[in-house]
C-alpha atoms as a PDB file:
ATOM      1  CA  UNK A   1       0.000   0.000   0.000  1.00  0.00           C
ATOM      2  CA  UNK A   2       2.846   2.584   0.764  1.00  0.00           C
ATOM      3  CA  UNK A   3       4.704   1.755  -2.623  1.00  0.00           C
ATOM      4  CA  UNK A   4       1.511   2.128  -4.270  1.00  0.00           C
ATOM      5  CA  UNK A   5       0.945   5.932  -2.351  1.00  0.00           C
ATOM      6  CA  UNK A   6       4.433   6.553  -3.773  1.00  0.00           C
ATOM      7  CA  UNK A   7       3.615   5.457  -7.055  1.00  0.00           C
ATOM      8  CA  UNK A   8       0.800   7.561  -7.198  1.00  0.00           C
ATOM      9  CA  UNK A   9       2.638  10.379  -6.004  1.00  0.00           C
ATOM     10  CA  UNK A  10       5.443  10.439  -8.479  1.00  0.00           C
ATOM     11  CA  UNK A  11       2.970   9.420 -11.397  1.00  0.00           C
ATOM     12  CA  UNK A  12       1.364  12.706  -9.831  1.00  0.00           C
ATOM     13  CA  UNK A  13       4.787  14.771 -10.111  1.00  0.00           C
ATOM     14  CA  UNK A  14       5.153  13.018 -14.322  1.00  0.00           C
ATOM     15  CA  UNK A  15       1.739  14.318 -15.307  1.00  0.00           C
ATOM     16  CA  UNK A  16       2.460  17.570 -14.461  1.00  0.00           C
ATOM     17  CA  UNK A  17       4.097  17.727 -17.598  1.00  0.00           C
ATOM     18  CA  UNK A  18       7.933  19.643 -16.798  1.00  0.00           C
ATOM     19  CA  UNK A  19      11.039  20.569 -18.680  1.00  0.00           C
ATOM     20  CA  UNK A  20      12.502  17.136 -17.846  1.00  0.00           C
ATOM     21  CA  UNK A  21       9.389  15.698 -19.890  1.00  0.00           C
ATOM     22  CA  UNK A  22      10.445  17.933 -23.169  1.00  0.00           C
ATOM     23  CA  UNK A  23      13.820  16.671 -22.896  1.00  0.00           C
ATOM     24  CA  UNK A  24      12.909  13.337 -22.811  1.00  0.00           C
ATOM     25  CA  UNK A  25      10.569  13.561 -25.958  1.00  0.00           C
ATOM     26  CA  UNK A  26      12.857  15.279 -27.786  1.00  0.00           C
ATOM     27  CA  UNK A  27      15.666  13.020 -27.039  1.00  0.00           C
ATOM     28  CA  UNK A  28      13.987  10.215 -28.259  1.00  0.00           C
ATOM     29  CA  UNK A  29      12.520  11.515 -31.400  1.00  0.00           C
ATOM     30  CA  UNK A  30      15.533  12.539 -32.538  1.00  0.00           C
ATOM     31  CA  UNK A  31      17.601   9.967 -31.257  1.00  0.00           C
ATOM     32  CA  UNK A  32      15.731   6.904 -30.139  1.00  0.00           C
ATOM     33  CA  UNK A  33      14.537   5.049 -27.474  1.00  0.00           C
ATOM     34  CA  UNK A  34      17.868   3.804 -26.245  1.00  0.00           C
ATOM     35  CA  UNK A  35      19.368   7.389 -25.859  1.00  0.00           C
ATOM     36  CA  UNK A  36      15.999   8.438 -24.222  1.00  0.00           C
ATOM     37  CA  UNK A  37      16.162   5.627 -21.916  1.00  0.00           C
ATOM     38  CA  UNK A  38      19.719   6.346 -21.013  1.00  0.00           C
ATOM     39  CA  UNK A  39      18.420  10.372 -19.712  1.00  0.00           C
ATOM     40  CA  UNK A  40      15.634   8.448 -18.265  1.00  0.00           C
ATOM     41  CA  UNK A  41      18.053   6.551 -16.182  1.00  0.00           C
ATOM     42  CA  UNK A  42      19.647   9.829 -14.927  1.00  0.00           C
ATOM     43  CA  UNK A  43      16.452  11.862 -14.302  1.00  0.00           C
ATOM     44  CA  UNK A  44      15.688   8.640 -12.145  1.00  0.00           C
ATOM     45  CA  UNK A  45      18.975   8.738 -10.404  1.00  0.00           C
ATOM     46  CA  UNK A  46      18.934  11.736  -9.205  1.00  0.00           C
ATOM     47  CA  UNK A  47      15.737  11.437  -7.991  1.00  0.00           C
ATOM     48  CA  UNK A  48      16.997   9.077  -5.812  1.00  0.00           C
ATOM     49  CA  UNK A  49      19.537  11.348  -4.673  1.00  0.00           C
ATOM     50  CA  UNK A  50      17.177  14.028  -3.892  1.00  0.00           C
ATOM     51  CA  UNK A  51      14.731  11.847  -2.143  1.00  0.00           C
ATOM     52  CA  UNK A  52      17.675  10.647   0.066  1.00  0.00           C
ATOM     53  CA  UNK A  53      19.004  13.850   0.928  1.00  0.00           C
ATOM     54  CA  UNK A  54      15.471  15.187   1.814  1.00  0.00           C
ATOM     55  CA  UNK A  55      16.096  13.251   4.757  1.00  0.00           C
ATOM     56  CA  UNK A  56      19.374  15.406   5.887  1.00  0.00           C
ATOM     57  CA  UNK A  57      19.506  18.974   7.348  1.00  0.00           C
ATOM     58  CA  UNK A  58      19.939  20.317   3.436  1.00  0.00           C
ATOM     59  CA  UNK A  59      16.163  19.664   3.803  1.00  0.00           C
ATOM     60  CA  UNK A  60      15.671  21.964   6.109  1.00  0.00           C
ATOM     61  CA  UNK A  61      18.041  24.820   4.502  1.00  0.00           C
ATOM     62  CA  UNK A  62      16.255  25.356   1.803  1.00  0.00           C
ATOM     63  CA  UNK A  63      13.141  26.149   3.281  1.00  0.00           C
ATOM     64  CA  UNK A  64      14.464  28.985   4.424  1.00  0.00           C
ATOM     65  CA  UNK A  65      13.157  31.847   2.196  1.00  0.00           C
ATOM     66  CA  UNK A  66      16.386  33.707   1.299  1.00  0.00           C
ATOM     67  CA  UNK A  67      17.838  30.073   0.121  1.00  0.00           C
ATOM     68  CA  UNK A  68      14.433  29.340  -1.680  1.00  0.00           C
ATOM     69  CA  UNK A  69      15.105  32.677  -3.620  1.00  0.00           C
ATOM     70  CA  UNK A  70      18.592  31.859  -4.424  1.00  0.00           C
ATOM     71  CA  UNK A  71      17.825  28.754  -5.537  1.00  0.00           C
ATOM     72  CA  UNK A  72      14.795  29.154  -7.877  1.00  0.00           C
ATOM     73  CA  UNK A  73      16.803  32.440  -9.320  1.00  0.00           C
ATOM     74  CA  UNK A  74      19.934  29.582 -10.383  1.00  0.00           C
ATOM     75  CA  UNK A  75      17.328  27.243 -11.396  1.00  0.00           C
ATOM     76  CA  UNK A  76      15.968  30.012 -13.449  1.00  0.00           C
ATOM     77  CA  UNK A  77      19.324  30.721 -15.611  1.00  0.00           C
ATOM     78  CA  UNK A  78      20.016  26.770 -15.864  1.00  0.00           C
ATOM     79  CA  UNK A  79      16.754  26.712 -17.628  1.00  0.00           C
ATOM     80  CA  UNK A  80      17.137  29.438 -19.591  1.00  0.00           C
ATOM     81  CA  UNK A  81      20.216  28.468 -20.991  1.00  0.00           C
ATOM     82  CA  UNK A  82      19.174  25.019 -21.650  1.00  0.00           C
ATOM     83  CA  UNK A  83      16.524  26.550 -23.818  1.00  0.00           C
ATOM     84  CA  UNK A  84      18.703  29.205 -25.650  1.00  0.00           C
ATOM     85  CA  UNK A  85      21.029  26.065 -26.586  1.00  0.00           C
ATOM     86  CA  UNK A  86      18.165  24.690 -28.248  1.00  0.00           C
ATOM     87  CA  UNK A  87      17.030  27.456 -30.247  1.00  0.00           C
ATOM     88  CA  UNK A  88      20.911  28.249 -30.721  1.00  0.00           C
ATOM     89  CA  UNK A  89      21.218  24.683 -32.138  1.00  0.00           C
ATOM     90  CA  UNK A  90      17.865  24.313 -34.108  1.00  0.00           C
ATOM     91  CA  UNK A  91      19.531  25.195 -37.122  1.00  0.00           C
ATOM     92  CA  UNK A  92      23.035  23.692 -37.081  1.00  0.00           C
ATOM     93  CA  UNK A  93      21.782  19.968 -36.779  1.00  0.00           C
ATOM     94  CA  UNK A  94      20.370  18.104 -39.735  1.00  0.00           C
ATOM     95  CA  UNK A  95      18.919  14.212 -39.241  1.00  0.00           C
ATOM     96  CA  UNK A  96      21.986  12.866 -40.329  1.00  0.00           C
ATOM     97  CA  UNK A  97      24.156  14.901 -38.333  1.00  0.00           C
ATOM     98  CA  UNK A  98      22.276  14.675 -35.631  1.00  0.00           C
ATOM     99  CA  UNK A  99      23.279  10.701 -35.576  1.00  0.00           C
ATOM    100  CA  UNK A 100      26.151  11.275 -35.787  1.00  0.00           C
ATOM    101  CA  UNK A 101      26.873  13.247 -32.917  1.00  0.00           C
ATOM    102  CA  UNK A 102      25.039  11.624 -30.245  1.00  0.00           C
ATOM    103  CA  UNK A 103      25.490  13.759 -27.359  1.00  0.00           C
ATOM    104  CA  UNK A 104      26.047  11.368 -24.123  1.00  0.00           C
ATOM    105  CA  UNK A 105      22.815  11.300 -23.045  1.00  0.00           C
ATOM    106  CA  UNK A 106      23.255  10.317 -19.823  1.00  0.00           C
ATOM    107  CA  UNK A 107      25.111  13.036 -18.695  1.00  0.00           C
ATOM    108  CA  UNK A 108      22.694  15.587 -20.536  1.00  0.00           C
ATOM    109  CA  UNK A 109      20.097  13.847 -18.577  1.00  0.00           C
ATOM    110  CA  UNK A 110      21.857  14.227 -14.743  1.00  0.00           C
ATOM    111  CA  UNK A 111      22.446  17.929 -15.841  1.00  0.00           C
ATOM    112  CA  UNK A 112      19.089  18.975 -16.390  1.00  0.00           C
ATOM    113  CA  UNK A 113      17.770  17.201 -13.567  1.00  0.00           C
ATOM    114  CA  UNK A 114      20.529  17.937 -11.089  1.00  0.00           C
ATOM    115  CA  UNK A 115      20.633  21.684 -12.438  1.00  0.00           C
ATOM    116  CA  UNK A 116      16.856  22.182 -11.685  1.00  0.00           C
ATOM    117  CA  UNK A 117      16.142  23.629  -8.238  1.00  0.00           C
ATOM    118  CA  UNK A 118      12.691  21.713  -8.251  1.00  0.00           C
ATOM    119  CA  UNK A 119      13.684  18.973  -7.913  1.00  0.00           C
ATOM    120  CA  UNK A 120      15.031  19.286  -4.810  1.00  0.00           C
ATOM    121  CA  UNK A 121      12.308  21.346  -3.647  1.00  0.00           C
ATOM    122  CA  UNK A 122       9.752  19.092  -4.283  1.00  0.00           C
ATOM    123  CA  UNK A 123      11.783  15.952  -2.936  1.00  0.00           C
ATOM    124  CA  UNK A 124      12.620  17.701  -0.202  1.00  0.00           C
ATOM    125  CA  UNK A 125       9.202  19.703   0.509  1.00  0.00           C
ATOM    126  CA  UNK A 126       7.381  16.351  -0.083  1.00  0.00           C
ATOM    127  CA  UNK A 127       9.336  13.717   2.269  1.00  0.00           C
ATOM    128  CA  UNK A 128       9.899  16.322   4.558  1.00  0.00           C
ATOM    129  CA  UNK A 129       6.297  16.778   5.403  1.00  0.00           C
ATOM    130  CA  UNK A 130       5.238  13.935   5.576  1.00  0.00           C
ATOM    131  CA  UNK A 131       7.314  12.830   7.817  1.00  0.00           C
ATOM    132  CA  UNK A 132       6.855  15.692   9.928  1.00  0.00           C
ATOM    133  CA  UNK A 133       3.162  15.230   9.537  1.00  0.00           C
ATOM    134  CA  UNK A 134       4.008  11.622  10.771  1.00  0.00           C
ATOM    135  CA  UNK A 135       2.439   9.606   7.554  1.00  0.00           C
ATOM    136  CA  UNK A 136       5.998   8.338   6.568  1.00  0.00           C
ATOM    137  CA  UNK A 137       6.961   6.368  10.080  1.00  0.00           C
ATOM    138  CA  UNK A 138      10.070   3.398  10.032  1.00  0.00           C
ATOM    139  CA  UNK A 139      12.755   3.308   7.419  1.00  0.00           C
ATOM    140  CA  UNK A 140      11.188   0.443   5.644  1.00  0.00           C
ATOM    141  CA  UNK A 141       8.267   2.705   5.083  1.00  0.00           C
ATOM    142  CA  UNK A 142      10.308   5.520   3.820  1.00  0.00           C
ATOM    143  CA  UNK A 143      11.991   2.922   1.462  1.00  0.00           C
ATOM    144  CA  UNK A 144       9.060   1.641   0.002  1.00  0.00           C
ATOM    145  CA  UNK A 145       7.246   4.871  -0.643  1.00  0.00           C
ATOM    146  CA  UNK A 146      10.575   6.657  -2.397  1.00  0.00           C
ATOM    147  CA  UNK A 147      10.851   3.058  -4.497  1.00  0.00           C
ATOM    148  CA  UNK A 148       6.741   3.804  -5.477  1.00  0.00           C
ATOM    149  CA  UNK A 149       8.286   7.474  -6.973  1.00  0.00           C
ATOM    150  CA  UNK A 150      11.152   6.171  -8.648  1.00  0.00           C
ATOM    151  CA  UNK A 151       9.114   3.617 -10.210  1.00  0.00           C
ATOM    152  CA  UNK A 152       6.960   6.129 -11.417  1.00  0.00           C
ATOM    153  CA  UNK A 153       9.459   7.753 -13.119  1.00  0.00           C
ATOM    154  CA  UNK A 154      11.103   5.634 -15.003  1.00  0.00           C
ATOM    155  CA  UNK A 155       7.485   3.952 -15.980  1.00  0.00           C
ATOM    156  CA  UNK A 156       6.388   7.353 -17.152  1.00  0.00           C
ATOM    157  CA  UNK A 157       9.043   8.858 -19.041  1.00  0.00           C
ATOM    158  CA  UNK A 158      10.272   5.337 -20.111  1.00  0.00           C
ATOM    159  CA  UNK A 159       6.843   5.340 -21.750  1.00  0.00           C
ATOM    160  CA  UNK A 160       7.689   9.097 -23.510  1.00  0.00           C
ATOM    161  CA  UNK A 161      10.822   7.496 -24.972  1.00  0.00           C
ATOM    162  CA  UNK A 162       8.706   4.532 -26.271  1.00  0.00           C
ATOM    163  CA  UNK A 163       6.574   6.693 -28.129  1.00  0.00           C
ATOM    164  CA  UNK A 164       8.751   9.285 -29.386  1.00  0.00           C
ATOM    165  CA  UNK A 165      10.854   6.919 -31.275  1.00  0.00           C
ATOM    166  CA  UNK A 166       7.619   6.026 -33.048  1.00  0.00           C
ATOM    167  CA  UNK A 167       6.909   9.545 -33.893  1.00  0.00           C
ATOM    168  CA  UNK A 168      10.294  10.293 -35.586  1.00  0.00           C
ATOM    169  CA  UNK A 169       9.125   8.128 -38.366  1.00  0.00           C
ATOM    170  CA  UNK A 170       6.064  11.157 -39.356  1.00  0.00           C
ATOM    171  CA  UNK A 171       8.433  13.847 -38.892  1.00  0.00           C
ATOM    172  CA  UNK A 172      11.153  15.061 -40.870  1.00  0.00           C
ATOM    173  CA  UNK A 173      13.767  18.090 -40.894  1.00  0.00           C
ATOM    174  CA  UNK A 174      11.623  20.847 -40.554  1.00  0.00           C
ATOM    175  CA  UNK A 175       9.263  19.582 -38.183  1.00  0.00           C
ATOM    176  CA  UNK A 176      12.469  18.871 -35.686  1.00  0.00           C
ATOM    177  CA  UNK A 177      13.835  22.233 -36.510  1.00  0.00           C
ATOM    178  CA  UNK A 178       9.939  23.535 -35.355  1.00  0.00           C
ATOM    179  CA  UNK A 179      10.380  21.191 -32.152  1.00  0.00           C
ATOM    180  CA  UNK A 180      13.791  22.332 -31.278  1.00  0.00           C
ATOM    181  CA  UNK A 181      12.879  26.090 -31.079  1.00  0.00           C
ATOM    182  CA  UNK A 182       9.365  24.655 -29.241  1.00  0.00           C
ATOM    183  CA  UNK A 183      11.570  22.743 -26.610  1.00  0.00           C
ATOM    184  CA  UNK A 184      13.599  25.880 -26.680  1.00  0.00           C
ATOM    185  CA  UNK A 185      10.638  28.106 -25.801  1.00  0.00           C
ATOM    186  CA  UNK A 186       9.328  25.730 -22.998  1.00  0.00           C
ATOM    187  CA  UNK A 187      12.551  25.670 -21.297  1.00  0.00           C
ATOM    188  CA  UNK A 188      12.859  29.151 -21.203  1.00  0.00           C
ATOM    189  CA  UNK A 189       9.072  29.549 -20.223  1.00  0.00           C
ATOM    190  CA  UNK A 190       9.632  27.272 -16.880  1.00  0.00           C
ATOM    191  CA  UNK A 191      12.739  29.124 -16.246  1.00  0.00           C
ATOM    192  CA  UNK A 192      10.713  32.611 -16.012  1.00  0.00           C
ATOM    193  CA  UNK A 193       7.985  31.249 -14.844  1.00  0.00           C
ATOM    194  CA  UNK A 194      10.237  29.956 -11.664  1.00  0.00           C
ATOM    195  CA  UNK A 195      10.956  33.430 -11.042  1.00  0.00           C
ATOM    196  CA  UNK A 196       8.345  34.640 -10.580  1.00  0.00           C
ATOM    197  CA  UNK A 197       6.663  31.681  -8.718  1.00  0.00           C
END
């Protein structure tokens, strides 16, 4: 029952469709399931890393408003220039090139995740309550629930890199060129958008 309130949860945190989501889509239309699978296994890892230093006094930092600030403001400009590198880049990659100059995907994917202040506020803002509220009680608990998020995770966006792959077979040049600049554009809208939050 406590994986499955976990699973929930982080299915919860996937369908409210993010940056990381983008990324993963895009990865895998342009360069397959295996490469989106591979970001999918960082965005998950450091997940895990978040969820286990939720449970530390870091947790507790960055409730403190002045931290909060700092924080979203970095994970504004991370955004931001994630985005600007896509609509930089929209018009220097063709298909081919693009295949041939796979960028490792698994790093891309721990920098994006790692970079983005909410994830940690959201790891941290979720465990911590509810262990403070007292619905998270015994380690095994707390292991159970985080293993229901994770799952969730790598179900969901393992699910977007699935599908994409299937989509790069209606699309060609100038519809990727048209999603780069999109993917640019959403980046950059999350990034304001955290701002002003």
């Amino acid at each position: 029952m406590i994986f499955l309130q976990g699973f929930l949860l982080g299915l919860t945190l996937q369908l409210s469709v993010g940056p990381v989501f983008f990324a993963v889509l895009h990865k895998a239309i342009k360069q397959g399931f295996a490469e989106a699978l591979k970001m999918t296994s960082a965005v998950t890892l450091v997940d895990a890393f978040y969820i286990g230093i939720s449970f530390t006094a870091i947790s507790a930092l960055i409730k403190i408003q002045y931290l909060h600030r700092i924080i979203s403001m970095l994970g504004m400009f991370v955004l931001i220039y994630f985005g600007i590198n896509y609509i930089k880049n929209a018009n220097k990659k063709s298909i081919a090139a693009e295949s041939g100059n796979i960028e490792n995907s698994f790093f891309y994917g721990l920098k994006l995740t790692a970079l983005n202040p909410l994830t940690i506020i959201f790891w941290s803002g979720t465990f911590g309550s509810l262990i403070a509220g007292g619905k998270l009680i015994g380690m095994q608990n707390i292991i159970l629930y985080a293993a229901g998020c994770l799952t969730a995770t790598v179900l969901f966006l393992g699910s977007v890199s699935f599908t994409g792959q299937y989509i790069k077979k209606f699309v060609n040049e100038k519809v990727l060129r048209i999603m780069d600049y999109t993917v640019g554009i959403v980046l950059i809208a999350f990034g304001i958008h955290l701002f002003f939050r």
